[in-house]
Each structure stands twice: as structure tokens, then as C-alpha cells.
PDB file of N, CA and C in Angstrom:
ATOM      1  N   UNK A   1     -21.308 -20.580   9.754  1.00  0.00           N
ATOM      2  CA  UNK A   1     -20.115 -20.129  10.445  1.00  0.00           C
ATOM      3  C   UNK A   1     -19.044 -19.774   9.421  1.00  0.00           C
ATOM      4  N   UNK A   2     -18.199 -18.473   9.564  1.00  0.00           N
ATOM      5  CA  UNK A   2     -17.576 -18.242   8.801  1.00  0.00           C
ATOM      6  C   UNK A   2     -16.005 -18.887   8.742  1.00  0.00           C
ATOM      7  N   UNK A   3     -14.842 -19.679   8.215  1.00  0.00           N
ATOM      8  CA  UNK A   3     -14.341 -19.987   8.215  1.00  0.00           C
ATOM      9  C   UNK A   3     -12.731 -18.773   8.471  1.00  0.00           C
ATOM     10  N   UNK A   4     -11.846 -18.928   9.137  1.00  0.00           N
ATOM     11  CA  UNK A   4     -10.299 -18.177   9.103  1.00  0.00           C
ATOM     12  C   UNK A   4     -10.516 -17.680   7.229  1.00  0.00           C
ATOM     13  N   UNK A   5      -9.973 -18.571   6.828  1.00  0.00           N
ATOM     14  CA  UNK A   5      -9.850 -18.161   5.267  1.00  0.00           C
ATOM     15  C   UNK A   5     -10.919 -17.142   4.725  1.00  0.00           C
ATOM     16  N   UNK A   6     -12.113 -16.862   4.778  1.00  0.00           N
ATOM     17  CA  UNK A   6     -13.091 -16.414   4.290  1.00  0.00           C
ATOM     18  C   UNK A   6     -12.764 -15.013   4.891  1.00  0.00           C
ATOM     19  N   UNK A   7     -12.666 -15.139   6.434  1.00  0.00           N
ATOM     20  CA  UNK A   7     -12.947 -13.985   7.461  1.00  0.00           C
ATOM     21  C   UNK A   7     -11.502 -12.911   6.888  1.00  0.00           C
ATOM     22  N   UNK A   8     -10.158 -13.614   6.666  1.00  0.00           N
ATOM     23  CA  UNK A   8      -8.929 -13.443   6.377  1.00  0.00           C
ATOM     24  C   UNK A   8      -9.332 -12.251   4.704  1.00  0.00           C
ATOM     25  N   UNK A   9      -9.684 -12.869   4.158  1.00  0.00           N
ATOM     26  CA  UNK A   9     -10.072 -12.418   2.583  1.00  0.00           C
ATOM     27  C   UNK A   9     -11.118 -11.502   2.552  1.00  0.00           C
ATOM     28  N   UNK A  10     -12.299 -11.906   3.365  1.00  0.00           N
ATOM     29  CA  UNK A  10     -12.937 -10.143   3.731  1.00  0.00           C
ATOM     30  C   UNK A  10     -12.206  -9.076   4.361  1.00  0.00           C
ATOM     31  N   UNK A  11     -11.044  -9.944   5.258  1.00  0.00           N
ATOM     32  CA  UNK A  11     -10.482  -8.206   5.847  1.00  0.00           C
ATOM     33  C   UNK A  11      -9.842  -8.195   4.585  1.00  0.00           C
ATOM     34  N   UNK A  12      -8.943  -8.353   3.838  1.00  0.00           N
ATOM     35  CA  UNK A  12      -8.198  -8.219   3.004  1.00  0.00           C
ATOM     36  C   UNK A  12      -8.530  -7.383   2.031  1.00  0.00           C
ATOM     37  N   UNK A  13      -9.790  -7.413   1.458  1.00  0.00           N
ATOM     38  CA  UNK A  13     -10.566  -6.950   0.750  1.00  0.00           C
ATOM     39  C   UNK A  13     -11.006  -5.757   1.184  1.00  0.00           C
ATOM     40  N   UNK A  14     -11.746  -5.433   2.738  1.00  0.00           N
ATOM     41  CA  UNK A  14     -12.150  -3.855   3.714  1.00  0.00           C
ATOM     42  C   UNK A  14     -10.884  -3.281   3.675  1.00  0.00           C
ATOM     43  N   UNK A  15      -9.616  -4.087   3.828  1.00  0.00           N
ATOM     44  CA  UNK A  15      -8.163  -3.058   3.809  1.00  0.00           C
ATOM     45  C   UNK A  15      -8.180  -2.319   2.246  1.00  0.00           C
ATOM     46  N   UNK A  16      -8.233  -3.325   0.945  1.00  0.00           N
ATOM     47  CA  UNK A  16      -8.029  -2.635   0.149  1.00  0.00           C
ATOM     48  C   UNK A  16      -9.126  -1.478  -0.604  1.00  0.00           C
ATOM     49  N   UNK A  17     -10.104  -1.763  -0.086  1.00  0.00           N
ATOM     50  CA  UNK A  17     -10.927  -0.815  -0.280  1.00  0.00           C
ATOM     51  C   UNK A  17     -10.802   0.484   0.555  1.00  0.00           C
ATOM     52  N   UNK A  18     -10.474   0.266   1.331  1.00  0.00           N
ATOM     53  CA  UNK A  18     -10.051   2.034   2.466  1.00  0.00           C
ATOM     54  C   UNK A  18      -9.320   2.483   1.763  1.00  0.00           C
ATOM     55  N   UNK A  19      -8.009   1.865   1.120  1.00  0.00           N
ATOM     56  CA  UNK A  19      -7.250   1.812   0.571  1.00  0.00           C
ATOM     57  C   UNK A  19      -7.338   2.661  -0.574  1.00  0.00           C
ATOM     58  N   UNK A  20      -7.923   1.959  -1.758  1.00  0.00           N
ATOM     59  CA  UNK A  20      -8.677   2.878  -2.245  1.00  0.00           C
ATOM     60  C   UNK A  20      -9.371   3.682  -2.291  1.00  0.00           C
ATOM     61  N   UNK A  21     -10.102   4.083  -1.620  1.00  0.00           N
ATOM     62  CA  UNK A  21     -10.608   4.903  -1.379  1.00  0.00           C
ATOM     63  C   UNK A  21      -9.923   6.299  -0.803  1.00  0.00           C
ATOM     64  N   UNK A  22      -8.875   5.954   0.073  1.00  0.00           N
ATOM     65  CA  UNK A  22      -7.799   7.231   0.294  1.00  0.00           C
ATOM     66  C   UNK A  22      -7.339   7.843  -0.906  1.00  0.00           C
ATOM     67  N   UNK A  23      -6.850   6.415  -1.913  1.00  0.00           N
ATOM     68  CA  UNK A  23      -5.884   6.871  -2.687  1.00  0.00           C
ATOM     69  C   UNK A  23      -6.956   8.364  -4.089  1.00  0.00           C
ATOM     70  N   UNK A  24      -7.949   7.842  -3.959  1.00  0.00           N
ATOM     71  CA  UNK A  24      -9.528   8.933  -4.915  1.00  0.00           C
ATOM     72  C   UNK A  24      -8.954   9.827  -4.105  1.00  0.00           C
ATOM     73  N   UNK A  25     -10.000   9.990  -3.082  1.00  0.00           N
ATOM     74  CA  UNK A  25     -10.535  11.194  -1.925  1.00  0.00           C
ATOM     75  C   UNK A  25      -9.125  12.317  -1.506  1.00  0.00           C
ATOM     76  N   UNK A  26      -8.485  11.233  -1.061  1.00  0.00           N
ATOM     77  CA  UNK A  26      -7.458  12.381  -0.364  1.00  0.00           C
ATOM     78  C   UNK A  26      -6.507  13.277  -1.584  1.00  0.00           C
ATOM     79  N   UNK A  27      -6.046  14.378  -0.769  1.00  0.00           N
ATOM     80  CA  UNK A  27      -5.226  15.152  -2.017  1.00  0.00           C
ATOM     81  C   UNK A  27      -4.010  15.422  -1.185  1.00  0.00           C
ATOM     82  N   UNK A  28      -3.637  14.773   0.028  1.00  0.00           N
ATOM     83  CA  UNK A  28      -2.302  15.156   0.397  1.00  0.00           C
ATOM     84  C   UNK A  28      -1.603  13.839   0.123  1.00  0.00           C
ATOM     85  N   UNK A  29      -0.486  14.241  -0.002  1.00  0.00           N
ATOM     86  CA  UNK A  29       0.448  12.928  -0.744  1.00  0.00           C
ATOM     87  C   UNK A  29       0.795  11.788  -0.082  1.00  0.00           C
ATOM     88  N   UNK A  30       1.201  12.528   1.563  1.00  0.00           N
ATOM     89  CA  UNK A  30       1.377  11.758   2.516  1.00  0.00           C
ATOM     90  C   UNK A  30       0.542  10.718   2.492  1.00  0.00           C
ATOM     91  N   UNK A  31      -0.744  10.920   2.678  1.00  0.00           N
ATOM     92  CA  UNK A  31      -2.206  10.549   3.125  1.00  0.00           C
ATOM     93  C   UNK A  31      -1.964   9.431   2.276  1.00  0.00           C
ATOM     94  N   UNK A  32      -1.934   9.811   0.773  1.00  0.00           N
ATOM     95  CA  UNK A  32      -1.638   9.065  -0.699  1.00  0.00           C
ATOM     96  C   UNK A  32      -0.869   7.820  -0.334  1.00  0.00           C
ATOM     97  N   UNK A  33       0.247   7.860   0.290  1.00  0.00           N
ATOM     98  CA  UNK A  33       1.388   7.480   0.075  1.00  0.00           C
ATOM     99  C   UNK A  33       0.843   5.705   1.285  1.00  0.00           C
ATOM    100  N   UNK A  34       0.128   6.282   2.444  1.00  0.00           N
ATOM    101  CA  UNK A  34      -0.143   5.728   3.276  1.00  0.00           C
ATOM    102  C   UNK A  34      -0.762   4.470   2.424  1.00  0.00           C
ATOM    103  N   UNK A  35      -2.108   5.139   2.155  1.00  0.00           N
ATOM    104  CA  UNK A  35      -3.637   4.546   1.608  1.00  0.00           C
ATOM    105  C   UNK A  35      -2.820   3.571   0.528  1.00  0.00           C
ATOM    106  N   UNK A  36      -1.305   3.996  -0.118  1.00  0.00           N
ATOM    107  CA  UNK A  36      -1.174   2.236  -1.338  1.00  0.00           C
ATOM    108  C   UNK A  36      -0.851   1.687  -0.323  1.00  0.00           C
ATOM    109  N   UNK A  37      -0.083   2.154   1.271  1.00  0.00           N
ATOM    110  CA  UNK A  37       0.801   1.086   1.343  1.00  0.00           C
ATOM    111  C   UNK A  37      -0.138   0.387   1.779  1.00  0.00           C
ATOM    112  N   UNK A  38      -1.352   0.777   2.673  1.00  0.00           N
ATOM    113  CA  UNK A  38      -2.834  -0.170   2.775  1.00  0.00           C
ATOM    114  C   UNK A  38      -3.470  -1.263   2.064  1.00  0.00           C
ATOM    115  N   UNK A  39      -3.475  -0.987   0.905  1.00  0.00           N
ATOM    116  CA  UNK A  39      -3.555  -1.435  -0.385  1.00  0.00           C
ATOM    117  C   UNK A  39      -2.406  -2.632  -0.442  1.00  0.00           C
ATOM    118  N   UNK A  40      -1.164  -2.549  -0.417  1.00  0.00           N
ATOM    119  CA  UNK A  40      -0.294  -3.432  -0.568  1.00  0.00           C
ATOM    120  C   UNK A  40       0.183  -4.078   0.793  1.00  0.00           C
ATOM    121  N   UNK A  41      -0.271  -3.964   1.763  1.00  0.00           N
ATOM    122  CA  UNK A  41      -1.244  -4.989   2.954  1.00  0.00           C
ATOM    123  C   UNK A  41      -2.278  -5.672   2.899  1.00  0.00           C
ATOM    124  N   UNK A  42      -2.950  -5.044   2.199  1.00  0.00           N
ATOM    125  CA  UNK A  42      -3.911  -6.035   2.051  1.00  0.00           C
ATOM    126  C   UNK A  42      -3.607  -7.157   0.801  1.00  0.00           C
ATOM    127  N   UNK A  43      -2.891  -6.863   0.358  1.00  0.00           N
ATOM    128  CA  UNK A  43      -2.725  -8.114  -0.915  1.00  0.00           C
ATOM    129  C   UNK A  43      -1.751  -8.724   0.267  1.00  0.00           C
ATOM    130  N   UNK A  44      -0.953  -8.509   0.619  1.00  0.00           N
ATOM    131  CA  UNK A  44      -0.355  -9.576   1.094  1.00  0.00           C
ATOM    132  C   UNK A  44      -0.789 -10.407   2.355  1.00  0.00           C
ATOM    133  N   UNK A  45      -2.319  -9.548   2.517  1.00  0.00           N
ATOM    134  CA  UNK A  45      -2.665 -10.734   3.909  1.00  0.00           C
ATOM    135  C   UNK A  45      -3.814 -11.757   2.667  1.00  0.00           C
ATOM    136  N   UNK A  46      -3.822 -11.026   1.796  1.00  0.00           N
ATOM    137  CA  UNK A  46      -4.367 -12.176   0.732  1.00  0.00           C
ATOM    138  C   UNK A  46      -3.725 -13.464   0.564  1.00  0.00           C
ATOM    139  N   UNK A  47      -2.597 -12.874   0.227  1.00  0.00           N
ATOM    140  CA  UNK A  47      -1.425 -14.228  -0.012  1.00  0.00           C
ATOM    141  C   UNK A  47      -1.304 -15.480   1.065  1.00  0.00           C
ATOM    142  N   UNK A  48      -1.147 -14.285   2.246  1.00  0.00           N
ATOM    143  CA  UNK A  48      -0.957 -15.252   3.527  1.00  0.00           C
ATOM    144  C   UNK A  48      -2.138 -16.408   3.843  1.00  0.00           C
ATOM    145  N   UNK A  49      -3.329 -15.448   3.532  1.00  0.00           N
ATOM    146  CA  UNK A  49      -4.366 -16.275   3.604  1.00  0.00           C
ATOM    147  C   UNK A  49      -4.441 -17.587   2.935  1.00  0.00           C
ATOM    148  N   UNK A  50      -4.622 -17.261   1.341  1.00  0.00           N
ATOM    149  CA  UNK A  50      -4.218 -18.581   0.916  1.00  0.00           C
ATOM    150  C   UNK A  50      -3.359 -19.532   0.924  1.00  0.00           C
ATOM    151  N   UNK A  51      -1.763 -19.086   1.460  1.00  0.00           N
ATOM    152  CA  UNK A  51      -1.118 -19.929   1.799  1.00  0.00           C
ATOM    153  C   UNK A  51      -1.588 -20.709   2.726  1.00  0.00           C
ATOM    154  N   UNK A  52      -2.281 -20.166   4.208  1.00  0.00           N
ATOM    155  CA  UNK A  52      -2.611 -20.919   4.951  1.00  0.00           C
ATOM    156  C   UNK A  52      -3.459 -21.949   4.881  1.00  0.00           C
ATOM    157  N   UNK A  53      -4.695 -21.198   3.862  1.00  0.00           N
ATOM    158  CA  UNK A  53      -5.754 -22.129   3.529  1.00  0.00           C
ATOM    159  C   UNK A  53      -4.919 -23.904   2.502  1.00  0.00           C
ATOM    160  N   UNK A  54      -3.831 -23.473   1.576  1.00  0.00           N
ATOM    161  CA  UNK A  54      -3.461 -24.189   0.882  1.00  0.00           C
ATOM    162  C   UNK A  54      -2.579 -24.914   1.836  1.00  0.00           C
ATOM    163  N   UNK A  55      -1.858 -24.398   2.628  1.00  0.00           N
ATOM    164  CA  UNK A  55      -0.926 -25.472   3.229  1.00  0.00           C
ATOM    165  C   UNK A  55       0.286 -25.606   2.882  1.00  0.00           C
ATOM    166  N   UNK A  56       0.744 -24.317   1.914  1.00  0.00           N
ATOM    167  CA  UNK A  56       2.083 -24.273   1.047  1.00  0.00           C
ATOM    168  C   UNK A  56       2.934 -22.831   1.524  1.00  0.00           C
ATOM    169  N   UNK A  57       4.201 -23.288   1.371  1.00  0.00           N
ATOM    170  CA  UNK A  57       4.912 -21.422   1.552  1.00  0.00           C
ATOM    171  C   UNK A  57       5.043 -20.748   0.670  1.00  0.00           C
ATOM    172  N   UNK A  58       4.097 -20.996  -0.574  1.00  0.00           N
ATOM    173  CA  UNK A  58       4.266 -19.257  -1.352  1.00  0.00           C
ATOM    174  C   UNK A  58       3.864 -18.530  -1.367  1.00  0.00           C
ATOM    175  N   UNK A  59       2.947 -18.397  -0.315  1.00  0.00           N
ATOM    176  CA  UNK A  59       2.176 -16.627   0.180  1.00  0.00           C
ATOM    177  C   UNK A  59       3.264 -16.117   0.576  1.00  0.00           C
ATOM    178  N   UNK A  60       4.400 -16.975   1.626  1.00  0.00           N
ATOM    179  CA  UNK A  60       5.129 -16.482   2.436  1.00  0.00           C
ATOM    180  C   UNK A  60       6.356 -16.069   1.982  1.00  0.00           C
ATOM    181  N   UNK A  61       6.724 -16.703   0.541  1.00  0.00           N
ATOM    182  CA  UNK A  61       7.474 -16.481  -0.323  1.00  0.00           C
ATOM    183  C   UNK A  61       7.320 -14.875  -0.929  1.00  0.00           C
ATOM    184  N   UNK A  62       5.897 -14.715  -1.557  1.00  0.00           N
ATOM    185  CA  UNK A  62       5.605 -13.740  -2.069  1.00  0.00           C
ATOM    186  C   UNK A  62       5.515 -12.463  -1.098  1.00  0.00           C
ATOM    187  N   UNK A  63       5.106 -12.912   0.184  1.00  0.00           N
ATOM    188  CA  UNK A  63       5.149 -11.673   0.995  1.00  0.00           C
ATOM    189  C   UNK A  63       6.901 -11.373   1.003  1.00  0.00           C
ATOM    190  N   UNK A  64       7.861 -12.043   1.245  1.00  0.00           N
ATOM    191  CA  UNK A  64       9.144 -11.586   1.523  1.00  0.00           C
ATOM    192  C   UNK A  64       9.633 -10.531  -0.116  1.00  0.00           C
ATOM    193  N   UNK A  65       8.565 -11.098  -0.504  1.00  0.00           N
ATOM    194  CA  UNK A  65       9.592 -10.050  -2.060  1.00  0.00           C
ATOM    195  C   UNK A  65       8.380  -8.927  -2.265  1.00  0.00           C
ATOM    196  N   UNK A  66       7.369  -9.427  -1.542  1.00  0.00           N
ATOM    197  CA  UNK A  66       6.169  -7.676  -2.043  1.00  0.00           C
ATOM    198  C   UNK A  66       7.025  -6.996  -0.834  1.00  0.00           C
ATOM    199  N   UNK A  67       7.443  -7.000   0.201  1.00  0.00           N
ATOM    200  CA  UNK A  67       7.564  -6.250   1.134  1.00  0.00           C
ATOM    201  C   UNK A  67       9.074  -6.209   0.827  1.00  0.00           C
ATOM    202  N   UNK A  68      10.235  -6.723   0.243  1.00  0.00           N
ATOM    203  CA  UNK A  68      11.500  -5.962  -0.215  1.00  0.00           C
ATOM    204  C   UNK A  68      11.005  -4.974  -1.426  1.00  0.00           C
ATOM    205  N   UNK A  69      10.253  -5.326  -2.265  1.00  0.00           N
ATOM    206  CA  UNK A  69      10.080  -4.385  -3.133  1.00  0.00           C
ATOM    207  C   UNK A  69       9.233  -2.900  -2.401  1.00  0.00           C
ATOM    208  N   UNK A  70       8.228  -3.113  -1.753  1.00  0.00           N
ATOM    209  CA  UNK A  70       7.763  -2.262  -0.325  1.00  0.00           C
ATOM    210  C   UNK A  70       8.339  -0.986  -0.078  1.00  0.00           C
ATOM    211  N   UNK A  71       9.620  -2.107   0.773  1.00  0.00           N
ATOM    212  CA  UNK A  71      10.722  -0.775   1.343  1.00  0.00           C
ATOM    213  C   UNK A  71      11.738  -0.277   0.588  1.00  0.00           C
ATOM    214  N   UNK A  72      11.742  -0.624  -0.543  1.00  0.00           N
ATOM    215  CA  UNK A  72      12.618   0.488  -1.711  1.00  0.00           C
ATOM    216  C   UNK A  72      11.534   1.407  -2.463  1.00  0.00           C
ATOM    217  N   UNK A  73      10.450   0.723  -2.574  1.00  0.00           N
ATOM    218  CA  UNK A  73       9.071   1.983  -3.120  1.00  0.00           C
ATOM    219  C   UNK A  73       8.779   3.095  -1.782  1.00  0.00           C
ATOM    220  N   UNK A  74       8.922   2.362  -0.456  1.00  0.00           N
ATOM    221  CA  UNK A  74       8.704   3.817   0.117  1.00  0.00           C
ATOM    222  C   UNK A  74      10.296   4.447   0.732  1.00  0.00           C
ATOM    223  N   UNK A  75      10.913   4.185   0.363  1.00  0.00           N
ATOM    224  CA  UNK A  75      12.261   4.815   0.461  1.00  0.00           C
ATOM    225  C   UNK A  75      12.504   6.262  -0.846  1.00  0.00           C
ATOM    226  N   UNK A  76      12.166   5.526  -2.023  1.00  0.00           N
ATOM    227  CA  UNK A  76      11.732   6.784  -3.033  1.00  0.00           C
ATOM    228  C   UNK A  76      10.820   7.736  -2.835  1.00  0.00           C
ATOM    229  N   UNK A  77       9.786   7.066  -2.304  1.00  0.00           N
ATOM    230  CA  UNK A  77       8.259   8.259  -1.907  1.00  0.00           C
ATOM    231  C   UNK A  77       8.174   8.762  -1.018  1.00  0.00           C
ATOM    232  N   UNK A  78       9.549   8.786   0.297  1.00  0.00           N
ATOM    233  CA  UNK A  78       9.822   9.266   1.100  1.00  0.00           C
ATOM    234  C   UNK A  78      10.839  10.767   0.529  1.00  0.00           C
ATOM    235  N   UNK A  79      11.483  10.304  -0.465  1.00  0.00           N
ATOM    236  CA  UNK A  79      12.712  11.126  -0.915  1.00  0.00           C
ATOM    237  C   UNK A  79      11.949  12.188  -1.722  1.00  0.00           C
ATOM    238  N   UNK A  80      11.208  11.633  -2.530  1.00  0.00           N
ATOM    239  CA  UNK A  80      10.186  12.225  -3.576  1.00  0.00           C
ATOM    240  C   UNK A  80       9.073  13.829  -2.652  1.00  0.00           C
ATOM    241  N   UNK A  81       8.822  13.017  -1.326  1.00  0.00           N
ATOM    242  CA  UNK A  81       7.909  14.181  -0.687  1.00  0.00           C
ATOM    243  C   UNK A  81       8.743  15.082   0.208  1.00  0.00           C
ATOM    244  N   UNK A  82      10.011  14.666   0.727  1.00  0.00           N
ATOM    245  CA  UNK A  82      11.169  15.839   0.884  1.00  0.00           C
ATOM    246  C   UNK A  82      11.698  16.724  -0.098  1.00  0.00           C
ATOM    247  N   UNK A  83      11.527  15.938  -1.227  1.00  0.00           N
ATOM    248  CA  UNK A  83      11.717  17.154  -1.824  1.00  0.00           C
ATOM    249  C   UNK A  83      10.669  18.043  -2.909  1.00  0.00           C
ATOM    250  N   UNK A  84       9.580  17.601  -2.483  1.00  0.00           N
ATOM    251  CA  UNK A  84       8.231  18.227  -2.787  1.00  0.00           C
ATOM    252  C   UNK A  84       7.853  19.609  -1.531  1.00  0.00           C
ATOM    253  N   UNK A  85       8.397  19.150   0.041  1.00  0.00           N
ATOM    254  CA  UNK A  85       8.201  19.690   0.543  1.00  0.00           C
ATOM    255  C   UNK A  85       9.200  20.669   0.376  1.00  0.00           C
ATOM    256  N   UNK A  86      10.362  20.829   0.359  1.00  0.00           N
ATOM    257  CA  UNK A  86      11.447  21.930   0.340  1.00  0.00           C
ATOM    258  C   UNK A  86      11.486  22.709  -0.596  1.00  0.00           C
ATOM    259  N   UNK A  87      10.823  22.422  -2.012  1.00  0.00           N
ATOM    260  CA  UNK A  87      10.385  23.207  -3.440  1.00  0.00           C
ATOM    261  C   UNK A  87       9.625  23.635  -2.827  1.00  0.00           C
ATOM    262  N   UNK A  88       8.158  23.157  -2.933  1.00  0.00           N
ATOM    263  CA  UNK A  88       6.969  23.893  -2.997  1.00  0.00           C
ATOM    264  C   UNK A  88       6.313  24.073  -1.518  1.00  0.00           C
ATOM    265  N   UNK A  89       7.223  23.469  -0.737  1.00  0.00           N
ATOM    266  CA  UNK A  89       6.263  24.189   1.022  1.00  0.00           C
ATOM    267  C   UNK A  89       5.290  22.875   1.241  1.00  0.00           C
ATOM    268  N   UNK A  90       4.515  22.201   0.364  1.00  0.00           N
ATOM    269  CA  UNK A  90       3.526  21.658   0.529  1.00  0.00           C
ATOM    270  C   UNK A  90       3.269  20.421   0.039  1.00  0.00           C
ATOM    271  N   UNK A  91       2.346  19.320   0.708  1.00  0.00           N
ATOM    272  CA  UNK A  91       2.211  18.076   0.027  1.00  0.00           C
ATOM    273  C   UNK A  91       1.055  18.026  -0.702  1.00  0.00           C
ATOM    274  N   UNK A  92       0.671  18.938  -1.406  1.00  0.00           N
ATOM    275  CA  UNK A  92      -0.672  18.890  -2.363  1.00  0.00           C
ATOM    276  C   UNK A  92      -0.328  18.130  -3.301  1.00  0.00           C
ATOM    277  N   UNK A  93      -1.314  17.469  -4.316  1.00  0.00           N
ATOM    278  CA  UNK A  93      -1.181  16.570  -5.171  1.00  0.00           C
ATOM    279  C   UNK A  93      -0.715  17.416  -6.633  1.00  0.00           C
ATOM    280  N   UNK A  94      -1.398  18.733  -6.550  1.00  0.00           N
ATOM    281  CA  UNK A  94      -1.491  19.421  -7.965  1.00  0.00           C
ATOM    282  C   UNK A  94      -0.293  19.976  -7.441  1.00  0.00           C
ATOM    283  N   UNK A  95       0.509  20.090  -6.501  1.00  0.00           N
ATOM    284  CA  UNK A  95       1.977  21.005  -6.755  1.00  0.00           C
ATOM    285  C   UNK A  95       2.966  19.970  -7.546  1.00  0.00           C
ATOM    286  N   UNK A  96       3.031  19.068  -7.171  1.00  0.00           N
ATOM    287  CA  UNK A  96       3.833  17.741  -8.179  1.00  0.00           C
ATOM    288  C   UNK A  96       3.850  17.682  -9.754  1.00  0.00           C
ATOM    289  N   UNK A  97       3.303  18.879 -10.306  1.00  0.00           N
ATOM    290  CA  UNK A  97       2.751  18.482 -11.216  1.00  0.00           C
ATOM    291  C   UNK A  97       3.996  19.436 -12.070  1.00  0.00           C
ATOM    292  N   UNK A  98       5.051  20.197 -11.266  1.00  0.00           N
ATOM    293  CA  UNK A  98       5.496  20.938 -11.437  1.00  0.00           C
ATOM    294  C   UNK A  98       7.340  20.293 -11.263  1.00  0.00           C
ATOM    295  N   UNK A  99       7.289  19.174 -11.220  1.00  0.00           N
ATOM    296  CA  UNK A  99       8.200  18.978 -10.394  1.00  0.00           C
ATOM    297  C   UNK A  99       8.661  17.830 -11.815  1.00  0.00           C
ATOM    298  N   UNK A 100       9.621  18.550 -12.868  1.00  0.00           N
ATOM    299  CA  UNK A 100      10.267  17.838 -13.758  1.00  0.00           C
ATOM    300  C   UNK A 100      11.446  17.613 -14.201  1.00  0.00           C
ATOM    301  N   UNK A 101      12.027  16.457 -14.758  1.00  0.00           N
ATOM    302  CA  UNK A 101      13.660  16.783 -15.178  1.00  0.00           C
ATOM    303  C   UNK A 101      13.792  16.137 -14.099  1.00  0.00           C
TER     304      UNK A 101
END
């Protein structure tokens, strides 16, 4: 029988692998942008997990500061693809490449 903790850390693990896997495969930025924040869900149901398994609050600690740091990373990568879109029309990965200074 599989235990919460175990079951918790395999999803954790299927999140960050989609995760990755967007972040390879896909070439629109958006898409990009999604697939870390996947990625940085799944670490933090990592955390949670072990907090629970341990019995302590610093998963819960660490989730309050991955997720302030979170919403100022996608507050930039929000700003970053407005104005990717209003230059170049488009969220391709290779138009960014253009975008300096």
C-alpha cells in the first residue's frame, strides 16, 4: 500500500516532469512561462509533503517565500511577453533573441 507521502512525491515528481518537458518541446513563451510555473508547483508540493511527513512548518515556511518570490517572477514574465508581443507581433522563442538593451 502506498503511503500519502510517497503518493504526494510521485505527483510532485509527474508535475515536474510535464513541466519539463513543456519547458524542451514547446516554443511559445506563454506555454514556456506556464510549464516553470508547473515546475515550481511541483517543488513546493514537495516541500509540503515533507513537512507533513516530518511534522514541522518549514515546507510551509518555504512555500510562503517560493510563492512571494513566484509572483514577482511572473509579474516580470508577464511584462517581458507584453512587450515581446507589441515589438515583434509574436510569442516565439527565437524572436526574443532580438530584444536587447
Amino acid at each position: 500500500m502506498i503511503h500519502r507521502y510517497e503518493f504526494l512525491l510521485a505527483l510532485a515528481v509527474a508535475l515536474f516532469a510535464m513541466g519539463l518537458l513543456g519547458v524542451m518541446v514547446r516554443r511559445n513563451l506563454l506555454v514556456v512561462v506556464m510549464s516553470l510555473e508547473l515546475m515550481l508547483n511541483a517543488v513546493v508540493l514537495s516541500f509540503v509533503a515533507a513537512a507533513a511527513h516530518t511534522q514541522t512548518l518549514d515546507g510551509a515556511a518555504m512555500t510562503f517565500f517560493i510563492y512571494v518570490a513566484a509572483t514577482c517572477e511572473i509579474a516580470l514574465a508577464m511584462a517581458l511577453l507584453v512587450l515581446l508581443v507589441r515589438r515583434r507581433g509574436t510569442l516565439d522563442l527565437a524572436a526574443g533573441h532580438e530584444l536587447k538593451g
